[in-house]
Protein backbone atom coordinates (compact mmCIF):
# COMPACT_ATOMS: atom_id res chain seq x y z
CA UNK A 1 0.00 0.00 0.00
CA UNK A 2 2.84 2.43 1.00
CA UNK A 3 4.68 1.79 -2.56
CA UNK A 4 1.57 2.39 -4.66
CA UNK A 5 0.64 5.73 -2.56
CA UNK A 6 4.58 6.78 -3.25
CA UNK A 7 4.45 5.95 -6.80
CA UNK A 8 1.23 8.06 -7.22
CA UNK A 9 3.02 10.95 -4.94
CA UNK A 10 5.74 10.56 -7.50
CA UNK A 11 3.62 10.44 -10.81
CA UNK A 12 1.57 13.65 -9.58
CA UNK A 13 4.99 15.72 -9.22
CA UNK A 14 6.13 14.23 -12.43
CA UNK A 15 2.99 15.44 -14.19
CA UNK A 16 3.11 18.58 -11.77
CA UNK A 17 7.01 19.24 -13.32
CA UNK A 18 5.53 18.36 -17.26
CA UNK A 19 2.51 21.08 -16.33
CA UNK A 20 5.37 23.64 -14.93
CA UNK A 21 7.84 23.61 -18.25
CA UNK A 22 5.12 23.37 -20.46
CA UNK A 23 3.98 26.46 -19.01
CA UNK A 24 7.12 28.18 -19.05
CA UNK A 25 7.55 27.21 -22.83
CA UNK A 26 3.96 28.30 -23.89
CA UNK A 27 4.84 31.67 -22.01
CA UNK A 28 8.15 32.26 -23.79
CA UNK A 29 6.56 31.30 -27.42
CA UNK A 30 3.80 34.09 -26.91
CA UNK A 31 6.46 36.70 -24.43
CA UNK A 32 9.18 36.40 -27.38
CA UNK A 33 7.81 37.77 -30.79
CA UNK A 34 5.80 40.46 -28.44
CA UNK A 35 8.92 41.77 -26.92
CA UNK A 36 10.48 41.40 -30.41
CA UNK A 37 8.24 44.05 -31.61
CA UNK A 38 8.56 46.14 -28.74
CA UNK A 39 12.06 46.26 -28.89
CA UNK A 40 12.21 46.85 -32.91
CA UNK A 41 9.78 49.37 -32.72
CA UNK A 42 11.88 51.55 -30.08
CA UNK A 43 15.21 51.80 -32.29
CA UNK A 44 16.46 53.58 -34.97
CA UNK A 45 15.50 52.97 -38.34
CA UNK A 46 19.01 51.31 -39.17
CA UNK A 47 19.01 48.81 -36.58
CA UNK A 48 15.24 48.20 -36.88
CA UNK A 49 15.80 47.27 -40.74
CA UNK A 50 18.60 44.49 -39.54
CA UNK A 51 16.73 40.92 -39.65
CA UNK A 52 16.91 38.37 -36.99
CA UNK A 53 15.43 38.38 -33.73
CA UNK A 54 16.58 41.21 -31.35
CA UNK A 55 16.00 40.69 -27.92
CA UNK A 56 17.83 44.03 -26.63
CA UNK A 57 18.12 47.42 -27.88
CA UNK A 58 21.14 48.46 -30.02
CA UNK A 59 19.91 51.99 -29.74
CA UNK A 60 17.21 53.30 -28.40
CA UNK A 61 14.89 55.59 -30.03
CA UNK A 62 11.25 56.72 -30.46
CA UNK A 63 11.62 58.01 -33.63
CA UNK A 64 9.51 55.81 -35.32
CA UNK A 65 6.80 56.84 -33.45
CA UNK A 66 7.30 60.21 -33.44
CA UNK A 67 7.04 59.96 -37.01
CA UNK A 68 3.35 57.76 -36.95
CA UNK A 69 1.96 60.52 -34.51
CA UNK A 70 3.43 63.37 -36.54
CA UNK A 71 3.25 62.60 -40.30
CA UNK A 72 0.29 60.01 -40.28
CA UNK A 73 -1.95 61.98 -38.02
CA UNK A 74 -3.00 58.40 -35.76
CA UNK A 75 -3.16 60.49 -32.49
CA UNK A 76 -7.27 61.56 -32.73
CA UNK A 77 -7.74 57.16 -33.44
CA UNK A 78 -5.08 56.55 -30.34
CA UNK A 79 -7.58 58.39 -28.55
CA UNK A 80 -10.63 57.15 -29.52
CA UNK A 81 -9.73 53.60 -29.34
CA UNK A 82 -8.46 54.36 -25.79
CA UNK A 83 -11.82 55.97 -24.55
CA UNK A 84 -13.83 52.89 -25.99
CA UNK A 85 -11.20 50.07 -24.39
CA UNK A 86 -11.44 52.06 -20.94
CA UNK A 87 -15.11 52.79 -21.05
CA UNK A 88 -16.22 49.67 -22.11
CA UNK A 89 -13.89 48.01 -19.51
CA UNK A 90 -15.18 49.95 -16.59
CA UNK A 91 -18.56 49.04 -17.64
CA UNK A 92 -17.58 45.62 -17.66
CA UNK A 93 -16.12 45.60 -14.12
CA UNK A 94 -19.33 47.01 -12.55
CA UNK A 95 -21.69 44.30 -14.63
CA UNK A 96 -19.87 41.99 -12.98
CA UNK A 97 -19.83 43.15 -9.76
CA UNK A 98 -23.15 43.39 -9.71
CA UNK A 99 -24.02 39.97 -11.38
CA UNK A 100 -21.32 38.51 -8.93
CA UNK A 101 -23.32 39.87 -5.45
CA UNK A 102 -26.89 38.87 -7.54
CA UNK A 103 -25.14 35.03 -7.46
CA UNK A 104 -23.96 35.02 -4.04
CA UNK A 105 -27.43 36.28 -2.46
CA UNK A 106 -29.26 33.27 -1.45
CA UNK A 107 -33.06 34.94 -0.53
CA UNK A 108 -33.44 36.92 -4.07
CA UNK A 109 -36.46 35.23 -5.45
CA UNK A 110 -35.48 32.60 -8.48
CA UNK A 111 -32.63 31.39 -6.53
CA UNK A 112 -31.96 28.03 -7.14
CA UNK A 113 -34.22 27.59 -10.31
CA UNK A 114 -33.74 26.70 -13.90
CA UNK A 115 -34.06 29.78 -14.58
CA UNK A 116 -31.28 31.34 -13.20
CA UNK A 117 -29.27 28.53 -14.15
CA UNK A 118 -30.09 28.89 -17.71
CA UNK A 119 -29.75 32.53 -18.00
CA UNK A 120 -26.04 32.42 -16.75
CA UNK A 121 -25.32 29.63 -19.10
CA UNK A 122 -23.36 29.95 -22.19
């Protein structure tokens, strides 16, 4: 009994271990190309145009977007994309505090029913 609880004990950490670098890889194969960009995007146009991966700044500039926000006129749609994100995020946050204290109050009428159950449901 004691050597089948161990080798269960020792499968879960295994499996545990497989979760943990799988995680790790997942998060550096989505982390990588975004920091790529960000780190491309912030130098000058002679390093930028070099190929390869760059995972550190050469030389740091924000020329690049000084240009975007000067010559292409994208600060008025900077703006209003910002305004919808944060408005329609702050709405979001109070929906759901609300529809998380409706859930956790047991005497509201419906409670418990199909109902409710079916009108939270996917």
């Amino acid at each position: 009994m004691i050597g089948g609880a161990m080798r269960k004990d020792g499968l879960r950490g295994a499996v545990k271990g497989i979760a943990v670098i799988l995680t790790i890889v997942m998060f550096l194969l989505m982390f990588l190309p975004m920091w790529n960009v960000l780190v491309v995007s912030t130098q000058k146009a002679l390093d930028a145009g070099r190929s390869g991966m760059k995972l550190w700044w050469h030389s740091f500039s924000l020329e690049g977007y000084a240009y975007v926000f000067r010559v292409t006129k994208m600060g008025r749609p900077l703006c209003n994309s910002l305004f919808v994100t944060l408005t329609g995020t702050v709405i979001q946050v109070i929906l759901a505090g609300f529809s998380g204290y409706v859930l956790v109050q047991r005497g509201l009428p419906l409670f418990g029913s199909r109902f409710l159950a079916l009108s939270w449901s996917p």
